[in-house]
N, C-alpha and C. Protein backbone atom coordinates (compact mmCIF):
# COMPACT_ATOMS: atom_id res chain seq x y z
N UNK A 1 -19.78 -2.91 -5.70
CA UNK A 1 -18.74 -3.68 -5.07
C UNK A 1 -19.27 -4.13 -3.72
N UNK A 2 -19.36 -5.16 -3.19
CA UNK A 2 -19.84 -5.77 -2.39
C UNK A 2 -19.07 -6.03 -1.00
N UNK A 3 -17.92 -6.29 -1.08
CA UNK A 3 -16.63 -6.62 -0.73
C UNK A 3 -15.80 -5.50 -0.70
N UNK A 4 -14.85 -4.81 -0.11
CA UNK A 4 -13.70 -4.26 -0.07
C UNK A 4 -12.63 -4.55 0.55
N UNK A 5 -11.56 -4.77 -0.36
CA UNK A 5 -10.07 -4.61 0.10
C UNK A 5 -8.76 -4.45 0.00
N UNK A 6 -8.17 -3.96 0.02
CA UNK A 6 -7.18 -2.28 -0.18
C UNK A 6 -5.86 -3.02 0.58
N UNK A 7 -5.17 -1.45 0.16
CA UNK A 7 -3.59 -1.24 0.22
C UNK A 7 -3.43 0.16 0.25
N UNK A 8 -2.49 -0.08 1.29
CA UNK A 8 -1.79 1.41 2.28
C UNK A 8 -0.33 1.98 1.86
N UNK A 9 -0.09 2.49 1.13
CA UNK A 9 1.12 2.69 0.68
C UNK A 9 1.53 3.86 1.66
N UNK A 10 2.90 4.19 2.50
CA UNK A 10 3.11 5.22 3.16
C UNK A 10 4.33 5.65 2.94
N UNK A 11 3.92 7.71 3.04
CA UNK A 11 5.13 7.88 1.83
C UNK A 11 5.40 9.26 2.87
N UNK A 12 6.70 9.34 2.88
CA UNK A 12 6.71 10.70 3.37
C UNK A 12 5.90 11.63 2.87
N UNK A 13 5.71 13.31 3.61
CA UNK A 13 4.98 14.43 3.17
C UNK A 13 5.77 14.71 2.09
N UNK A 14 4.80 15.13 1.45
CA UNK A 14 5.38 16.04 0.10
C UNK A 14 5.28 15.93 -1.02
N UNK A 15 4.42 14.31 -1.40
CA UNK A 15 4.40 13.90 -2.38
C UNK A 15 2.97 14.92 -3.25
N UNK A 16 2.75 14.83 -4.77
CA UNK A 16 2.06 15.05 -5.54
C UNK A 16 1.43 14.60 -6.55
N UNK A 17 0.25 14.48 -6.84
CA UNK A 17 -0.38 13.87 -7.86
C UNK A 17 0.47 13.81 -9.07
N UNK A 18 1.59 14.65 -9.49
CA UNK A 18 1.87 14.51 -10.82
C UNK A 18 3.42 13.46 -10.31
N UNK A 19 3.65 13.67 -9.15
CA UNK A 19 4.45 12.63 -8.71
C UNK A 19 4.23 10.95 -8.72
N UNK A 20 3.30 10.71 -8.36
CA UNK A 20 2.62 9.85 -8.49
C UNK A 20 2.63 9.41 -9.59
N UNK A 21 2.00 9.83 -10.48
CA UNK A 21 1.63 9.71 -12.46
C UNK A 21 3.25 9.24 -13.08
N UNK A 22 4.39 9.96 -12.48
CA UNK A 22 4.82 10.20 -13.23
C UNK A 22 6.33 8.46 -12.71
N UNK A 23 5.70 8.73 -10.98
CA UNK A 23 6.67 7.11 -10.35
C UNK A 23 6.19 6.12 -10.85
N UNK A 24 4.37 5.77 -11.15
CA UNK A 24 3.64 5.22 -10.83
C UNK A 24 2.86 4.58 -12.19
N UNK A 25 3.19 5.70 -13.69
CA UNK A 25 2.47 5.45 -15.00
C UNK A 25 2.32 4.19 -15.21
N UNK A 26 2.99 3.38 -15.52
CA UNK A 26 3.20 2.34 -15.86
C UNK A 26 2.29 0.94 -14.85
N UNK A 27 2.74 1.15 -13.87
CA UNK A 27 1.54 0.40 -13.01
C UNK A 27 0.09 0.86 -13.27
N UNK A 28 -0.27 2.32 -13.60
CA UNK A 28 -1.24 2.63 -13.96
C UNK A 28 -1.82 2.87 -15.31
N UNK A 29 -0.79 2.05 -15.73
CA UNK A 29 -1.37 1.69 -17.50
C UNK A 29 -2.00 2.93 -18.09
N UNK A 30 -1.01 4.20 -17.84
CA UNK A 30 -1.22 5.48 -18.38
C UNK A 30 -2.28 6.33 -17.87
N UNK A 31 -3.09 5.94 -17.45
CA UNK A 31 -4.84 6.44 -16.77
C UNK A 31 -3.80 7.75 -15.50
N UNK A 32 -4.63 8.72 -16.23
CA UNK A 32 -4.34 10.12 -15.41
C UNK A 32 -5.48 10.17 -14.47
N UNK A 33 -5.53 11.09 -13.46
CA UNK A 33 -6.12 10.77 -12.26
C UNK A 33 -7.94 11.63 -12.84
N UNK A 34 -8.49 11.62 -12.56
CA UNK A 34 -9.75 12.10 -13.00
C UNK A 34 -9.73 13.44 -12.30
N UNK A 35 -11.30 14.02 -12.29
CA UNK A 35 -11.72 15.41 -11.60
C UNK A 35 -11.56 15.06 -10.20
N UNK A 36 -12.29 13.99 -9.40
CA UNK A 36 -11.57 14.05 -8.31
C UNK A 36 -10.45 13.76 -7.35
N UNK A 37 -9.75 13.32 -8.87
CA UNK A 37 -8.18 13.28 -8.48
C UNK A 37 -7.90 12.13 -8.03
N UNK A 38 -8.90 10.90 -8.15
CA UNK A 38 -8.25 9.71 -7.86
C UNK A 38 -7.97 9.10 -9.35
N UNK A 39 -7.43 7.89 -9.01
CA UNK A 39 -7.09 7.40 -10.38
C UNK A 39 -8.10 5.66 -10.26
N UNK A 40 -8.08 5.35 -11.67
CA UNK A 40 -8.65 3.97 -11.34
C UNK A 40 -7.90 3.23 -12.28
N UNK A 41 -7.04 2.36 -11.85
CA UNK A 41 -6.25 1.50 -12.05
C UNK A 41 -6.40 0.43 -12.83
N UNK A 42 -6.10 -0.21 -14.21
CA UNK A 42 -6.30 -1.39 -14.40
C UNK A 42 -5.56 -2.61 -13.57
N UNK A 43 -6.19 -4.01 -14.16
CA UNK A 43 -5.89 -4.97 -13.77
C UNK A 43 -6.65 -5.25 -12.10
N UNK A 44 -7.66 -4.64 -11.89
CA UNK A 44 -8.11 -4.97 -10.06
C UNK A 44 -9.55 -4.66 -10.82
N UNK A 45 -10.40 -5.62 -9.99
CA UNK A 45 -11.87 -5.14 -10.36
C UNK A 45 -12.33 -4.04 -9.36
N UNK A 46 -12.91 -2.84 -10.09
CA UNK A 46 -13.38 -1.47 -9.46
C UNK A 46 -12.41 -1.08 -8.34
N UNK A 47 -11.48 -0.94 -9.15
CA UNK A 47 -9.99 -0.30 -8.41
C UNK A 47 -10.06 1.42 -8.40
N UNK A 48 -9.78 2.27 -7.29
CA UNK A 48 -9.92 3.29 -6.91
C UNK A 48 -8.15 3.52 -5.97
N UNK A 49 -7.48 4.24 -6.52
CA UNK A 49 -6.43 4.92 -5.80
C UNK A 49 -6.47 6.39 -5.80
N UNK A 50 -6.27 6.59 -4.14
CA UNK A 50 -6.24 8.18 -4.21
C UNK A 50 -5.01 7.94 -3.10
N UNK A 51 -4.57 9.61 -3.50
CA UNK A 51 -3.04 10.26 -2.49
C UNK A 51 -4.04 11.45 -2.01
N UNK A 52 -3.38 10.78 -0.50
CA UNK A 52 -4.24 11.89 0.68
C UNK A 52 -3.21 11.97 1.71
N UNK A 53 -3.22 13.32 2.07
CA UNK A 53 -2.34 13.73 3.29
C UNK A 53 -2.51 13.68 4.61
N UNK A 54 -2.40 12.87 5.11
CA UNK A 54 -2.53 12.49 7.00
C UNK A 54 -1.94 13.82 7.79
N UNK A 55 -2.83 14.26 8.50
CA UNK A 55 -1.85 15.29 9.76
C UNK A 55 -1.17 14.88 10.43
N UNK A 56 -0.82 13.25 10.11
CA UNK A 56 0.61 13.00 11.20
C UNK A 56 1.86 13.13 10.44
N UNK A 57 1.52 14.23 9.29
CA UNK A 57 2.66 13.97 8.34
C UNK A 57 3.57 12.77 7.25
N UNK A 58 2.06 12.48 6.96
CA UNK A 58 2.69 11.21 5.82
C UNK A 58 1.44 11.89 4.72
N UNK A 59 1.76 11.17 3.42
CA UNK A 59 1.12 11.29 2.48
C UNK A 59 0.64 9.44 2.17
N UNK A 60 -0.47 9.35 1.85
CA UNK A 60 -1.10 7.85 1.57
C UNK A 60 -1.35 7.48 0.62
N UNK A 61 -0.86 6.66 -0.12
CA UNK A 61 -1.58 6.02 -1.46
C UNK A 61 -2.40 4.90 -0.82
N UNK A 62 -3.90 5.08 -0.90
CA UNK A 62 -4.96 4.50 -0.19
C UNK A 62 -5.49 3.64 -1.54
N UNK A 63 -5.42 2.62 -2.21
CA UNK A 63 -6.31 1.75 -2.95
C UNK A 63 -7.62 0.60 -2.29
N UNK A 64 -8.17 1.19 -2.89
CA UNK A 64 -9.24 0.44 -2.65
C UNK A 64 -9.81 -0.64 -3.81
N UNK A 65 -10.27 -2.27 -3.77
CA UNK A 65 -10.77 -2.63 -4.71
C UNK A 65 -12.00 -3.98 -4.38
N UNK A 66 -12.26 -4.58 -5.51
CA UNK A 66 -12.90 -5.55 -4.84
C UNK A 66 -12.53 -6.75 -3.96
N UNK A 67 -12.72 -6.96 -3.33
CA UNK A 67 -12.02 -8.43 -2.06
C UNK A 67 -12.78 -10.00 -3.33
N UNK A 68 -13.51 -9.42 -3.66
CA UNK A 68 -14.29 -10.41 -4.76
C UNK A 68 -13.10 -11.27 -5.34
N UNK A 69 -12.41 -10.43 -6.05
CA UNK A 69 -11.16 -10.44 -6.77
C UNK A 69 -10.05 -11.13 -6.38
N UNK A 70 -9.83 -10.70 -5.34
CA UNK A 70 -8.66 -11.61 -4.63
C UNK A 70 -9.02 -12.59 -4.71
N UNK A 71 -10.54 -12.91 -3.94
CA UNK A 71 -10.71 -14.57 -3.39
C UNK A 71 -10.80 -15.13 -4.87
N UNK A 72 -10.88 -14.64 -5.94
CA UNK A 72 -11.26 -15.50 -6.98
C UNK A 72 -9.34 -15.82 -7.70
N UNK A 73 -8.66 -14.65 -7.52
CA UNK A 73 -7.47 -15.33 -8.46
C UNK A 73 -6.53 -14.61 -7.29
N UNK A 74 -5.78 -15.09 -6.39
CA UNK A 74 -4.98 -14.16 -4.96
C UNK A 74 -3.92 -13.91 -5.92
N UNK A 75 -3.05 -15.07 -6.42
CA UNK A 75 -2.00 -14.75 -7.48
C UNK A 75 -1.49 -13.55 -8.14
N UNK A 76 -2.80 -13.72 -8.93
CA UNK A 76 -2.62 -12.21 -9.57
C UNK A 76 -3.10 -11.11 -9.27
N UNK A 77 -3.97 -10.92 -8.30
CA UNK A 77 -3.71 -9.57 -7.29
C UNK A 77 -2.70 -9.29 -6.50
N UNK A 78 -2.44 -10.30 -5.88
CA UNK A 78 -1.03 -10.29 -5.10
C UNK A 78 0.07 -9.89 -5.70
N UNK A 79 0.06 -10.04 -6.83
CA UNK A 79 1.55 -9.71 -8.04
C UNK A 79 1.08 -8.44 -8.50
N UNK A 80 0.18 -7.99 -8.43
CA UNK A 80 -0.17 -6.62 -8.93
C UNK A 80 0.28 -5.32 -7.80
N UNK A 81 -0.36 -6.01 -6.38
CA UNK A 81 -0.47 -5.66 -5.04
C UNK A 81 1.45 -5.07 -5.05
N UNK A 82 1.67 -6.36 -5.14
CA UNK A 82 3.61 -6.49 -5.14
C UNK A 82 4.20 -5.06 -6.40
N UNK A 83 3.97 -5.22 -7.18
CA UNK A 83 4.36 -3.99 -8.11
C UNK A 83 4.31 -3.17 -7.64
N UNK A 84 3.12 -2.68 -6.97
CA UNK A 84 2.70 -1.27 -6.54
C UNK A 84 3.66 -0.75 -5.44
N UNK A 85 3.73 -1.89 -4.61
CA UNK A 85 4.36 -1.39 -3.59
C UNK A 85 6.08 -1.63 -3.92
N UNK A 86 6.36 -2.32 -4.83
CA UNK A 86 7.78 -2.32 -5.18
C UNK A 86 7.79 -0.79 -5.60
N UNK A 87 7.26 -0.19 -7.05
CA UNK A 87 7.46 0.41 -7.63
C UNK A 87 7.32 2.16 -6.65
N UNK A 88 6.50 1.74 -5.81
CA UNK A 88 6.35 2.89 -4.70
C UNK A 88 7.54 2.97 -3.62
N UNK A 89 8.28 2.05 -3.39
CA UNK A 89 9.46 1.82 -2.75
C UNK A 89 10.38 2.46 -3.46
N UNK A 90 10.48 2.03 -4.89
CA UNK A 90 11.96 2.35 -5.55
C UNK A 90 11.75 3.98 -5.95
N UNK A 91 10.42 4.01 -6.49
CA UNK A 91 10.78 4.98 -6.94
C UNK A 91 9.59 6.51 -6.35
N UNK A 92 9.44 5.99 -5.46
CA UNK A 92 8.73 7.34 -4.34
C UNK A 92 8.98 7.26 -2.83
N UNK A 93 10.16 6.11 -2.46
CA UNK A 93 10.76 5.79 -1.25
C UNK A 93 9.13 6.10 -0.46
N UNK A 94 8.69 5.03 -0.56
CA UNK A 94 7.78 4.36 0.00
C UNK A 94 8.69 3.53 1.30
N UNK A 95 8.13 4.24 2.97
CA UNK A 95 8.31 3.78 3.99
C UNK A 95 7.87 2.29 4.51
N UNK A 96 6.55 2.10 4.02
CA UNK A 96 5.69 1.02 4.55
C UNK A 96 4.41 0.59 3.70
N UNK A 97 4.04 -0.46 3.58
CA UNK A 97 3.04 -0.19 2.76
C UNK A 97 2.01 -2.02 3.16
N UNK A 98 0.65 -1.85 3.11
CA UNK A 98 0.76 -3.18 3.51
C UNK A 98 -0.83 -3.71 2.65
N UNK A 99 -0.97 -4.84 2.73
CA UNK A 99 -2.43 -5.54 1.58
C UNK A 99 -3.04 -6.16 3.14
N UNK A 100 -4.43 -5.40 3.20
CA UNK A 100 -5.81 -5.75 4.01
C UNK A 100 -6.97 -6.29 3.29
N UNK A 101 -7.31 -7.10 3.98
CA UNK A 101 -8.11 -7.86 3.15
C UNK A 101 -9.80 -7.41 4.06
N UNK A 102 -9.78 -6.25 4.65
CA UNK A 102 -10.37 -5.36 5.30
C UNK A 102 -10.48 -4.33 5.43
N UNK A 103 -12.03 -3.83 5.07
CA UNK A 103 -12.11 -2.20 4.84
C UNK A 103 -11.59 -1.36 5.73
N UNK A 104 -12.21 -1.79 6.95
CA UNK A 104 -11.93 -1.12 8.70
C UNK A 104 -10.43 -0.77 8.27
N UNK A 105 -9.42 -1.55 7.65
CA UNK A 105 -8.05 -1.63 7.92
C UNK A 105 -7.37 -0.28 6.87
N UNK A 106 -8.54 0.48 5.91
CA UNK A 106 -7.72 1.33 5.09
C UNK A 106 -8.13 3.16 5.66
N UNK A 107 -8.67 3.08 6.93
CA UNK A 107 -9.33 4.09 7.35
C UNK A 107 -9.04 4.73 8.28
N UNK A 108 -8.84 6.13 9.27
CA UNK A 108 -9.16 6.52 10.22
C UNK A 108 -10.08 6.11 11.06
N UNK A 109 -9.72 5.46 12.47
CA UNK A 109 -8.77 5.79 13.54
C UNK A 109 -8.45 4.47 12.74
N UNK A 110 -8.21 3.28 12.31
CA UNK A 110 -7.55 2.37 12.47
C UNK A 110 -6.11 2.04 11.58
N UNK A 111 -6.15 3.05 11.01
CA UNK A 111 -4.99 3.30 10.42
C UNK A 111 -3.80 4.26 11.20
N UNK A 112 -4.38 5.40 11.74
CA UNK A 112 -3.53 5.78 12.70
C UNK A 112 -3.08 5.15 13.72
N UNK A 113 -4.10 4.27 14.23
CA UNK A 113 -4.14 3.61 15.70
C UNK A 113 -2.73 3.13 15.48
N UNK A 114 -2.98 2.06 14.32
CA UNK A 114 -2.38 0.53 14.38
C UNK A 114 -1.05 0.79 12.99
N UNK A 115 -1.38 1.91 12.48
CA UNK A 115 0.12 2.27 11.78
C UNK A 115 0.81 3.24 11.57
N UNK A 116 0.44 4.27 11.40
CA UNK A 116 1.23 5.23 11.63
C UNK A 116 1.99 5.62 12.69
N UNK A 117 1.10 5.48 14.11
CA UNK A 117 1.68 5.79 15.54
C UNK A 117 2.86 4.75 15.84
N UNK A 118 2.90 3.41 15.64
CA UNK A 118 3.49 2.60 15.42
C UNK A 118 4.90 3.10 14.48
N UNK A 119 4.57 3.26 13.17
CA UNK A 119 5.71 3.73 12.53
C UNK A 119 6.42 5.03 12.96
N UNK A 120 5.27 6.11 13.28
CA UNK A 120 6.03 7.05 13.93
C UNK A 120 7.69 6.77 15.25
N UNK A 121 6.47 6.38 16.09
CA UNK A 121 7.40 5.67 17.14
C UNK A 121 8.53 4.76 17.02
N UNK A 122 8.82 3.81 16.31
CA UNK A 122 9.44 2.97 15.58
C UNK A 122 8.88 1.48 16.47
N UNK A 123 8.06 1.75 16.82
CA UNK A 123 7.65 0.14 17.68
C UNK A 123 7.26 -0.74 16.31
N UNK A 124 8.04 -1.59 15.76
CA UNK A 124 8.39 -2.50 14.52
C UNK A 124 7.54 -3.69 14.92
N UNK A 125 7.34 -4.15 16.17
CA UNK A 125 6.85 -5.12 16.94
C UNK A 125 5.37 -5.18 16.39
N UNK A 126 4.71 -3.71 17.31
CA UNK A 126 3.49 -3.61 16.56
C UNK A 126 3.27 -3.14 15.36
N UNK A 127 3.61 -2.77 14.80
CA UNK A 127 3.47 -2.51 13.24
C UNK A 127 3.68 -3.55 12.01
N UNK A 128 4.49 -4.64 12.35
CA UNK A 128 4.39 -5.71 11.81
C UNK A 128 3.18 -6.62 11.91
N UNK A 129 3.15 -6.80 13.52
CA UNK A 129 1.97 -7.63 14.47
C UNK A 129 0.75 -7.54 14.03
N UNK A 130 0.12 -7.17 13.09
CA UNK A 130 -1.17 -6.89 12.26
C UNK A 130 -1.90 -7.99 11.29
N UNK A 131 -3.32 -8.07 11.07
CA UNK A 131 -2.88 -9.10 10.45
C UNK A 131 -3.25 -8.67 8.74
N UNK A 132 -1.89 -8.57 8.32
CA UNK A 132 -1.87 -7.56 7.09
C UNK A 132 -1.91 -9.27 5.79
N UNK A 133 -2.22 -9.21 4.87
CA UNK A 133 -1.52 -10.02 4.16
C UNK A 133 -0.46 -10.00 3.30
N UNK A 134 0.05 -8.95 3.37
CA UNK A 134 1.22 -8.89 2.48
C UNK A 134 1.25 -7.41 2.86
N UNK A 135 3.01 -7.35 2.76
CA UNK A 135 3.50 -6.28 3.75
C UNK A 135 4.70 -5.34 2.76
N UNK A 136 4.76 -4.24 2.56
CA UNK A 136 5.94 -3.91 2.39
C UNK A 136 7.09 -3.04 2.89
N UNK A 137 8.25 -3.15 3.42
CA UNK A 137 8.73 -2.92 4.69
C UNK A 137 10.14 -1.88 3.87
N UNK A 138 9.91 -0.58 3.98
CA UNK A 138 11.24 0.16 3.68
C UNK A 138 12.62 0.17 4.13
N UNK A 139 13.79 0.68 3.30
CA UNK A 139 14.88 0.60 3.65
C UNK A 139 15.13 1.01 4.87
N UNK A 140 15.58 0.02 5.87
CA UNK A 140 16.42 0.92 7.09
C UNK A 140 15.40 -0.25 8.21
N UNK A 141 14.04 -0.61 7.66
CA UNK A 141 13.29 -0.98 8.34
C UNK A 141 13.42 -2.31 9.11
N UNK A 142 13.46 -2.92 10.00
CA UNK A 142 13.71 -3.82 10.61
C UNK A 142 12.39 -5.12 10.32
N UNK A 143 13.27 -5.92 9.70
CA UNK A 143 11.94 -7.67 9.26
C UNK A 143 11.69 -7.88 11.08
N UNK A 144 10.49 -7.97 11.57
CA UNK A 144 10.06 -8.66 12.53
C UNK A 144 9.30 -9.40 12.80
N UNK A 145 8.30 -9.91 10.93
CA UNK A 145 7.58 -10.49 11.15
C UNK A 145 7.59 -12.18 10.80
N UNK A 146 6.30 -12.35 10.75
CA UNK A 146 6.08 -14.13 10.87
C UNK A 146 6.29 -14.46 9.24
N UNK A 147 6.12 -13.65 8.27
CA UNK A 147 6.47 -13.85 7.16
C UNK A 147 6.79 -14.69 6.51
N UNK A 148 6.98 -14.49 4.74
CA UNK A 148 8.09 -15.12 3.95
C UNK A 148 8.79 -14.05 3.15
N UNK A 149 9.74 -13.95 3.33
CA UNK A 149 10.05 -12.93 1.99
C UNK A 149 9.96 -13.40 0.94
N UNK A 150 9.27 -12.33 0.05
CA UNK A 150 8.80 -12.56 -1.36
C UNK A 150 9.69 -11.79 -2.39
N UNK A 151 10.46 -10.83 -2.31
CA UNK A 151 10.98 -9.82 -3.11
C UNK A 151 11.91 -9.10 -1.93
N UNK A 152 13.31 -8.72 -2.01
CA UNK A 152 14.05 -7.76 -1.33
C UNK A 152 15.09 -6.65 -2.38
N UNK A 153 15.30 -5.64 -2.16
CA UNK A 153 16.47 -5.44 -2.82
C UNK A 153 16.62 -4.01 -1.48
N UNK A 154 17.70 -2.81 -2.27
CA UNK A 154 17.93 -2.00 -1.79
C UNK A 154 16.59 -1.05 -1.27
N UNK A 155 15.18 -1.20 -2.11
CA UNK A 155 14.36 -0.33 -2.36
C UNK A 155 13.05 -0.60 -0.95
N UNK A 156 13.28 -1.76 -0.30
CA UNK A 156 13.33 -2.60 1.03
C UNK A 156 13.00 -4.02 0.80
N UNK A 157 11.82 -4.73 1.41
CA UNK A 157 11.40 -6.01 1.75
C UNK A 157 9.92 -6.28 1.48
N UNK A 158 9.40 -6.96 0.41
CA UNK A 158 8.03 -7.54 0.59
C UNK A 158 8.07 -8.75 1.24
N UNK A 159 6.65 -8.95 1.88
CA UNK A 159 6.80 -10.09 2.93
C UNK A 159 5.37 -10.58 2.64
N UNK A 160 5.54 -12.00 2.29
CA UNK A 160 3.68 -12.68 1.98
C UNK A 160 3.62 -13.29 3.53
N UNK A 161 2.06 -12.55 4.06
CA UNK A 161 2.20 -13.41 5.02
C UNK A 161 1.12 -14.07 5.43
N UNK A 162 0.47 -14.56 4.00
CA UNK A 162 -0.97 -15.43 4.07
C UNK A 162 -0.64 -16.13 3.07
């Protein structure tokens, strides 16, 4: 893979791999997580999702895939991108979740820097202010960005914002 670029799903503590499998099967076209416990996803070229626990008290669904991919069909990554984070909203109350089209953007410190501390705090300002391409914004959460909404219901707000 030449290219990388990912999606941040953020979920309260507590979540579990069989939690995951069990919110999440169906986006994951049945594929159980392997020995080292990540899963690899159809529909994304050399797609890699793992759930990892942050010490600021969140749990992460961190995907990683090729950026190749996007630039060749955005559409249908983007609609894939959108599932994930719908389906992580509705049904693992998924806080925040957002599509980088940058490796730097799925990692320590720049993930803490620029989102979690942000979400912790509730500064909505900067946590929107990123330049994410597609965003997904949980119930309760305040729209502040430059956006379009793409999808809303009770479960929160996707926002395309490229």
């Amino acid at each position: 893979m030449s290219s990388v670029a990912g999606a941040v799903v953020v979920l309260d503590e507590g979540r579990t791999r069989e939690d995951v499998e069990r919110a999440l099967g169906d986006w994951l076209g049945g594929v159980h997580a392997g020995p080292d416990g990540a899963w690899d996803p159809p529909g994304l070229s050399d797609a890699r999702l793992i759930l990892e626990r942050h010490p600021m008290g969140y749990d992460l669904l961190i995907l990683r895939f090729s950026a190749n991919a996007r630039a060749r069909d955005r559409d249908a990554v983007d609609a894939r991108i959108d599932a994930l984070f719908r389906q992580a909203a509705e049904r693992l109350g998924a806080r925040f979740g957002y599509l980088a089209d940058y490796a730097s953007m799925l990692d320590d410190p720049w993930l803490e820097d620029e989102v979690l501390v942000p979400l912790a705090g509730e500064d909505w300002e900067a946590l929107q202010g990123r330049l994410y391409a597609r965003m997904l914004l949980g119930p309760g959460l305040p729209m502040e960005s430059r956006g379009t909404v793409a999808a809303s219901g009770p479960w929160g707000t996707l926002v395309a914002l490229d």
